[in-house]
Protein backbone atom coordinates (compact mmCIF):
# COMPACT_ATOMS: atom_id res chain seq x y z
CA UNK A 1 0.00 0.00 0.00
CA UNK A 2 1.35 3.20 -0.71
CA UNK A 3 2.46 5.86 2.23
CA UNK A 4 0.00 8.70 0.37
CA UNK A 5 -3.04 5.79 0.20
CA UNK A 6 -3.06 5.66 4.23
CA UNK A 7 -3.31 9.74 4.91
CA UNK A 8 -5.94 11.76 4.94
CA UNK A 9 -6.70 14.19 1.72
CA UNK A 10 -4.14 17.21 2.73
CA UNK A 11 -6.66 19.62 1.50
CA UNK A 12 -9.35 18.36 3.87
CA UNK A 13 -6.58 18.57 6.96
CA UNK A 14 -5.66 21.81 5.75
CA UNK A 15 -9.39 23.55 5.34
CA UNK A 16 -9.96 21.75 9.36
CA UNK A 17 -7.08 23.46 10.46
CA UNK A 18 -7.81 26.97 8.57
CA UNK A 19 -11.32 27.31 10.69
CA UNK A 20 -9.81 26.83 13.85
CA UNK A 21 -6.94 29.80 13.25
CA UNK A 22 -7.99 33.53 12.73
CA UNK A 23 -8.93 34.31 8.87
CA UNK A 24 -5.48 35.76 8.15
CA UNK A 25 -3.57 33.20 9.26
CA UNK A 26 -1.28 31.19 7.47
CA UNK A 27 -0.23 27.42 7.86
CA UNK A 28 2.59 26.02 6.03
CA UNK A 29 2.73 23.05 3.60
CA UNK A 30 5.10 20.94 6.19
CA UNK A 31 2.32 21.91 8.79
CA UNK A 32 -0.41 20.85 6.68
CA UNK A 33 1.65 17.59 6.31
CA UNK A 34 2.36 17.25 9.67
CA UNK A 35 -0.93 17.11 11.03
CA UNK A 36 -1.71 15.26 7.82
CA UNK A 37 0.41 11.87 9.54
CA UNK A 38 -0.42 12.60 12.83
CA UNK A 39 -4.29 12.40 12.72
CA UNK A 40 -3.99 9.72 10.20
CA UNK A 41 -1.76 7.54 13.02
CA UNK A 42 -4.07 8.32 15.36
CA UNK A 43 -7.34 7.25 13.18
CA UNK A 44 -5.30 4.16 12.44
CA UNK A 45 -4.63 3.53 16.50
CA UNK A 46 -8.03 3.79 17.66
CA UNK A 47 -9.39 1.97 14.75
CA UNK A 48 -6.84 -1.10 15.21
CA UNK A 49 -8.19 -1.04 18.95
CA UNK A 50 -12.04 -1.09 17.81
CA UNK A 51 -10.84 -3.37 14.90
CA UNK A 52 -9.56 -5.80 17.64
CA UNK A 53 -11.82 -5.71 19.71
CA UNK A 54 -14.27 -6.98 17.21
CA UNK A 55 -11.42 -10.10 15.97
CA UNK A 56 -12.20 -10.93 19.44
CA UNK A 57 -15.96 -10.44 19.47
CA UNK A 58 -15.94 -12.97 16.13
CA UNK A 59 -17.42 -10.16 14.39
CA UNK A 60 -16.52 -8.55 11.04
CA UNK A 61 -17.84 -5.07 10.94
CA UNK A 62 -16.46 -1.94 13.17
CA UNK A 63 -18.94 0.45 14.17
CA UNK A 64 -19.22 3.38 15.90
CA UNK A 65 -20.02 2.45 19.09
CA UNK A 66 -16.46 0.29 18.63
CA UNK A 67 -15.04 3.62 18.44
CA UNK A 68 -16.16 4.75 21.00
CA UNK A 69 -14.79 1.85 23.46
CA UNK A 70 -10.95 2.33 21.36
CA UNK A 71 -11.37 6.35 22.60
CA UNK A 72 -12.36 5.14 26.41
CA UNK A 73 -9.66 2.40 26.80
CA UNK A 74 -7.15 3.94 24.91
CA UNK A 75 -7.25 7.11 27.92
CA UNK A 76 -9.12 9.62 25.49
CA UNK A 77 -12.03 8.70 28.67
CA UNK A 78 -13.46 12.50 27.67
CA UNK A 79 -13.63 12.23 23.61
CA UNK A 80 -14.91 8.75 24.27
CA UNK A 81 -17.90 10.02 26.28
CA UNK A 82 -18.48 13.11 23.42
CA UNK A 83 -18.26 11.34 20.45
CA UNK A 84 -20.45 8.81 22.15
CA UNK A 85 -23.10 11.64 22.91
CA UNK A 86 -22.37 12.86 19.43
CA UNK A 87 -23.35 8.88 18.07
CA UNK A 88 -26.27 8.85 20.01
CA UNK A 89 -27.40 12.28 18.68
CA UNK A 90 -26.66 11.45 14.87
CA UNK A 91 -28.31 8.25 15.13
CA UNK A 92 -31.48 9.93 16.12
CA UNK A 93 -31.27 12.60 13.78
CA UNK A 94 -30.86 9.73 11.04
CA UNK A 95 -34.10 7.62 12.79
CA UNK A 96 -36.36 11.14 12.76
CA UNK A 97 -35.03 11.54 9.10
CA UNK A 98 -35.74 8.23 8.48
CA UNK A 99 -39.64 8.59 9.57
CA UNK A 100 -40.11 12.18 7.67
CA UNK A 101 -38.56 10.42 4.54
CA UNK A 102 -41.57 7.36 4.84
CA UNK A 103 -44.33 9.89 5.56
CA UNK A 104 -43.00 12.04 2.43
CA UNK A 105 -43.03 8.93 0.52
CA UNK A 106 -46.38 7.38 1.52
CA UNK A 107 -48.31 10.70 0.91
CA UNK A 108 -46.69 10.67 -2.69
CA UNK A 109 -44.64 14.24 -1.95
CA UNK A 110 -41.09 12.78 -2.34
CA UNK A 111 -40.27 15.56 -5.04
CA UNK A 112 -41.40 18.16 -2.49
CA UNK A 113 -38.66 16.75 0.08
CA UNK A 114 -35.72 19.89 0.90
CA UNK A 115 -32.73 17.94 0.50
CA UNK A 116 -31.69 21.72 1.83
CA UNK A 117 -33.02 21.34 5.14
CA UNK A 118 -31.52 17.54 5.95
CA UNK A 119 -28.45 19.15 5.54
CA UNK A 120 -29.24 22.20 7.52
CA UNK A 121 -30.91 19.84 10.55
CA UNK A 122 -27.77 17.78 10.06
CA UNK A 123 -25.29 21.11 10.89
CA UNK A 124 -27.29 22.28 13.57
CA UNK A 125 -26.90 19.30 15.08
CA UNK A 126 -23.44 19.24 15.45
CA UNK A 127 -22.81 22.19 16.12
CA UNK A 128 -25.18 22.12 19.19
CA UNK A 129 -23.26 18.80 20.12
CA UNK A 130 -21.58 18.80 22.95
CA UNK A 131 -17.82 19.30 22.56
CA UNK A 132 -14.57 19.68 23.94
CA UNK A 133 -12.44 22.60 24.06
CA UNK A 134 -9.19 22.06 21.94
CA UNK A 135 -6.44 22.65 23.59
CA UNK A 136 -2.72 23.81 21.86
CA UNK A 137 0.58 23.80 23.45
CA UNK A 138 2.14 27.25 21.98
CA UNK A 139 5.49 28.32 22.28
CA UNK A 140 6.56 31.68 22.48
CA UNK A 141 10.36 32.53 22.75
CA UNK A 142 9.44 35.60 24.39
CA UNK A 143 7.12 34.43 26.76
CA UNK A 144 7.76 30.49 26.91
CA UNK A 145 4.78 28.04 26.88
CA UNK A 146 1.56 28.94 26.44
CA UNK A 147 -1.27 26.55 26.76
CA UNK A 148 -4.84 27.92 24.35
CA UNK A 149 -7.59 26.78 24.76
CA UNK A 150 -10.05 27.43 21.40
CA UNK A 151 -13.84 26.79 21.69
């Protein structure tokens, strides 16, 4: 498998880390790359967990809720608990979804469904989701270590 088949796309890395900084920041291409192999090792650690976890279980398929147990025993006990708040939340947005779609369907309106608004109900929840602050370890040579914490 090729090193480049394993990352994640270095645009999509870069565009994540562009809305956390102020608009007229810059990030450099060895930044961009950076993160680039660091999330991708850590994607491929808790997924090797989950992915294990299941070899044991005698079952084929990771899901999300496999995850969420990789986050937990891994020591990532807080993003385990969020993303599995965040789960639970997207899995009820899909069920509700699921239910409008039917009643569209059996009334014979399916071309009067807002593809629009799934996506909208979608983004508003998760951005009401409960989250974490990030935290960055920034250092200054004027000033030393800094911790920041962005919201």
């Amino acid at each position: 498998m090729d090193e480049s088949d394993r990352l994640l796309p270095i645009a999509n890395v870069g565009r994540i880390m562009k809305n956390i900084l102020p608009p007229n920041a810059k990030i450099s291409k060895g930044s961009k790359e950076t993160m680039q192999e660091c999330v991708s090792e850590f994607i491929s650690f808790v997924t090797g967990e989950a992915s294990d976890k299941c070899h044991k279980e005698n079952r084929k398929t990771v899901n999300g809720d496999d995850i969420c147990w990789a986050l937990s025993t891994l020591g990532f006990d807080n993003y385990g608990e969020v993303i599995t708040r965040y789960l639970h939340k997207y899995r009820e947005f899909e069920r509700e979804k699921s239910n409008k779609d039917g009643e569209c369907n059996s009334s014979g309106n399916e071309e009067n469904r807002d593809h629009y608004e799934s996506l909208t109900s979608f983004r508003n929840l998760v951005e009401t989701s409960t989250s974490l602050p990030l935290e960055f370890r920034i250092i200054d040579s004027n000033k030393g270590l800094n911790l920041k914490t962005v919201k």
